[in-house]
Each structure stands twice: as C-alpha cells, then as structure tokens.
Protein backbone atom coordinates (compact mmCIF):
# COMPACT_ATOMS: atom_id res chain seq x y z
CA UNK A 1 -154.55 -5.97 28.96
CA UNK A 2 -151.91 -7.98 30.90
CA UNK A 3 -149.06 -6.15 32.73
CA UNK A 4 -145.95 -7.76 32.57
CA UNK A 5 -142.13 -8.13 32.71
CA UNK A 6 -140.10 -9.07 29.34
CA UNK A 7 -136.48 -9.76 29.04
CA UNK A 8 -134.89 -10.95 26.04
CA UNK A 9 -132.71 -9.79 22.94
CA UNK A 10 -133.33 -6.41 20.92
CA UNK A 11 -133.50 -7.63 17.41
CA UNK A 12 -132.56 -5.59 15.10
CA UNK A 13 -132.28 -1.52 15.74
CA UNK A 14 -135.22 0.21 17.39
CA UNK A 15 -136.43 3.39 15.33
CA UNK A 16 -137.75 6.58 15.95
CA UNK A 17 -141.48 6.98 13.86
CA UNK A 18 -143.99 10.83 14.73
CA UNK A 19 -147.66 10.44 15.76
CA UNK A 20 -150.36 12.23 13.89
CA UNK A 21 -150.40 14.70 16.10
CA UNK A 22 -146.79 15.49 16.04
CA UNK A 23 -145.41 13.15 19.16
CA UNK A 24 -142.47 10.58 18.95
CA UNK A 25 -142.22 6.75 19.92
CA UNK A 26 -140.00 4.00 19.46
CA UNK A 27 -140.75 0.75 18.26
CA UNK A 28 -138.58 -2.63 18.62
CA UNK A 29 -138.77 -6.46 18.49
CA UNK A 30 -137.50 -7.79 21.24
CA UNK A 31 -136.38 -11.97 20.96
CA UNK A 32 -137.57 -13.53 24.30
CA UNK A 33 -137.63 -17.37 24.95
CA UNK A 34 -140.78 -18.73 26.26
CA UNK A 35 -140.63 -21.25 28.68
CA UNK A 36 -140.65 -24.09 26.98
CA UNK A 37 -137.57 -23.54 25.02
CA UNK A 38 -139.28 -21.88 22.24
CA UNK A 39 -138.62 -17.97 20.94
CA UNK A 40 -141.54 -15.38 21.21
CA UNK A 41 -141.03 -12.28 19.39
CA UNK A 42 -142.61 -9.12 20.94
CA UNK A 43 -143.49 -6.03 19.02
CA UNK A 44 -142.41 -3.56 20.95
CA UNK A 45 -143.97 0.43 21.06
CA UNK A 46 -142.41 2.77 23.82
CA UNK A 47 -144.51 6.23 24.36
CA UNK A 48 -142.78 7.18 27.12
CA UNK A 49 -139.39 9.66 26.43
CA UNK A 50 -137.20 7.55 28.97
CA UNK A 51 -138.37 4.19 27.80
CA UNK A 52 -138.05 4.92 23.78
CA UNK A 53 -134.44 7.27 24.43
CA UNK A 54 -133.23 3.73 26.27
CA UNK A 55 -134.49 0.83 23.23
CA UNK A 56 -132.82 4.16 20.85
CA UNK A 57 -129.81 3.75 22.68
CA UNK A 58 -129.36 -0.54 21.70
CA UNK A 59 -128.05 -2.33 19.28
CA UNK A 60 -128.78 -5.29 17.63
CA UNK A 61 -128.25 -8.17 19.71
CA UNK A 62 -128.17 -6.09 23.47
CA UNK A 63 -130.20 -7.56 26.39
CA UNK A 64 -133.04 -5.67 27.33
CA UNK A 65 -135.65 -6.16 30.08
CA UNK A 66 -139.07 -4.01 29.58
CA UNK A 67 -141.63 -3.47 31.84
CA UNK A 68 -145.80 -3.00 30.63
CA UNK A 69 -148.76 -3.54 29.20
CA UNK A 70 -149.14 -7.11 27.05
CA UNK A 71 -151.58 -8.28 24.29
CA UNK A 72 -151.26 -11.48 23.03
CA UNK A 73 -151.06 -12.19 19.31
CA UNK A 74 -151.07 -14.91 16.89
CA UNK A 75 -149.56 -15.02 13.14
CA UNK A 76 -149.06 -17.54 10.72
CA UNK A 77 -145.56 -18.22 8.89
CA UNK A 78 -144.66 -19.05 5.39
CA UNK A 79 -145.79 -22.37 5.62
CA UNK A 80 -148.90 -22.30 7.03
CA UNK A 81 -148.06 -22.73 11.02
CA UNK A 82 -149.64 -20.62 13.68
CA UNK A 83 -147.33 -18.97 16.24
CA UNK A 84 -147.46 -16.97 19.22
CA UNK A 85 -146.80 -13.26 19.32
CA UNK A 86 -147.01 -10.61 22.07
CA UNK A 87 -147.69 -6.81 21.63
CA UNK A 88 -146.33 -4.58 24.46
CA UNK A 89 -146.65 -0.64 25.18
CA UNK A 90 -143.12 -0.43 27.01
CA UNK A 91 -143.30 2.05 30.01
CA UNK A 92 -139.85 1.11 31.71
CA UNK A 93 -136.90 -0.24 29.57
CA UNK A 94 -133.87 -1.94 31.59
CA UNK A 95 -130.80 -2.40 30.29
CA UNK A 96 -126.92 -3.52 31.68
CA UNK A 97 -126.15 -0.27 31.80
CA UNK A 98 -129.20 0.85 33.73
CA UNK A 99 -128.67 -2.10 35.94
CA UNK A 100 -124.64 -1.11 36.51
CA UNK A 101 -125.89 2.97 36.88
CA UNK A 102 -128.42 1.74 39.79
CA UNK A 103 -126.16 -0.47 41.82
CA UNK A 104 -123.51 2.36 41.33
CA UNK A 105 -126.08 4.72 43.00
CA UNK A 106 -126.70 1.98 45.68
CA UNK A 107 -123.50 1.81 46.84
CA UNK A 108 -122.87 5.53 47.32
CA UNK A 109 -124.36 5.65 50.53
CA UNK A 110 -122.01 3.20 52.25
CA UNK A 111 -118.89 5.20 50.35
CA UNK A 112 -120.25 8.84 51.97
CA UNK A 113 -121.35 6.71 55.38
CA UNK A 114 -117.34 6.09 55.60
C-alpha cells in the first residue's frame, strides 16, 4: 500500500452503493495527468462519511484533490495496449470549496484580532 496525494478531474458522477453489512461508500473515477503528459484514471472508493458526502457533492468535470491509500493497477484497452491504473481508498477529499471554506476560517482570526 502506497499513501498518496491525487488531484485531478471527477469524471463522471460519484454514487452512493451499501456494504454487506449494511454501511455506505462512495465510489468515483477521478481523471489525473501523470507526469509525463499522459491521463491516469483512478478508481476511486471513499469509506469515510466526510470523504464520500464531499465526491457526492461533485459534478462531472469538478476538480478534486484526495488524500490515501494507492494500489497500482494495470488494464488492457480495446486494442490490445496495456495501461496504467491506480486504485485508491479516499480518506480526505479536497475540493474549491473546501479550499475557499478553510482560508475563510484562516482569516477570521486577523478580522476578531481588529
């Protein structure tokens, strides 16, 4: 297992699925460029209540940075290529508006300091 920090674009809508033994989760593909110019998709799974209300909350196309555990994966396309994939249990999901909401709570100190 590899820990690790994601950012990218949600593709597609994240959904809601129950465990077996009754618990929810959210699971997403993120779009993520890899640094050589090419895209990486990452399956996406978010246990955690915060993590899967906040991929609930995107839509298509929204940037998304997530935070946790990695597994690299490989599949094969349509014509026969092997490409990379990565697998990620999502314990911390940041979005623009999380980003805007922290900053926000930043700056209240200096406000109530005046």
């Amino acid at each position: 297992m590899i820990d690790g920090l994601i950012a990218g674009h949600l593709v597609g809508l994240a959904e809601t699925r129950q465990g077996k033994n009754g618990s929810s989760f959210a699971l997403a593909k993120v779009k993520a460029t890899a640094g050589d110019g090419e895209s990486l998709i990452v399956n996406v799974i978010a246990f955690a209540t915060e993590a899967s209300a906040a991929l609930m909350a995107l839509d298509d196309g929204d940037a998304v940075a997530l935070a946790g555990a990695l597994t690299p994966k490989v599949w094969t396309d349509k014509q026969g290529n092997t490409r990379p994939a990565l697998d990620m249990v999502a314990t911390q999901v940041l979005t623009t508006y999380h980003a805007a909401r922290k900053q926000l709570a930043l700056a209240e100190p200096e406000r109530d300091a005046r």
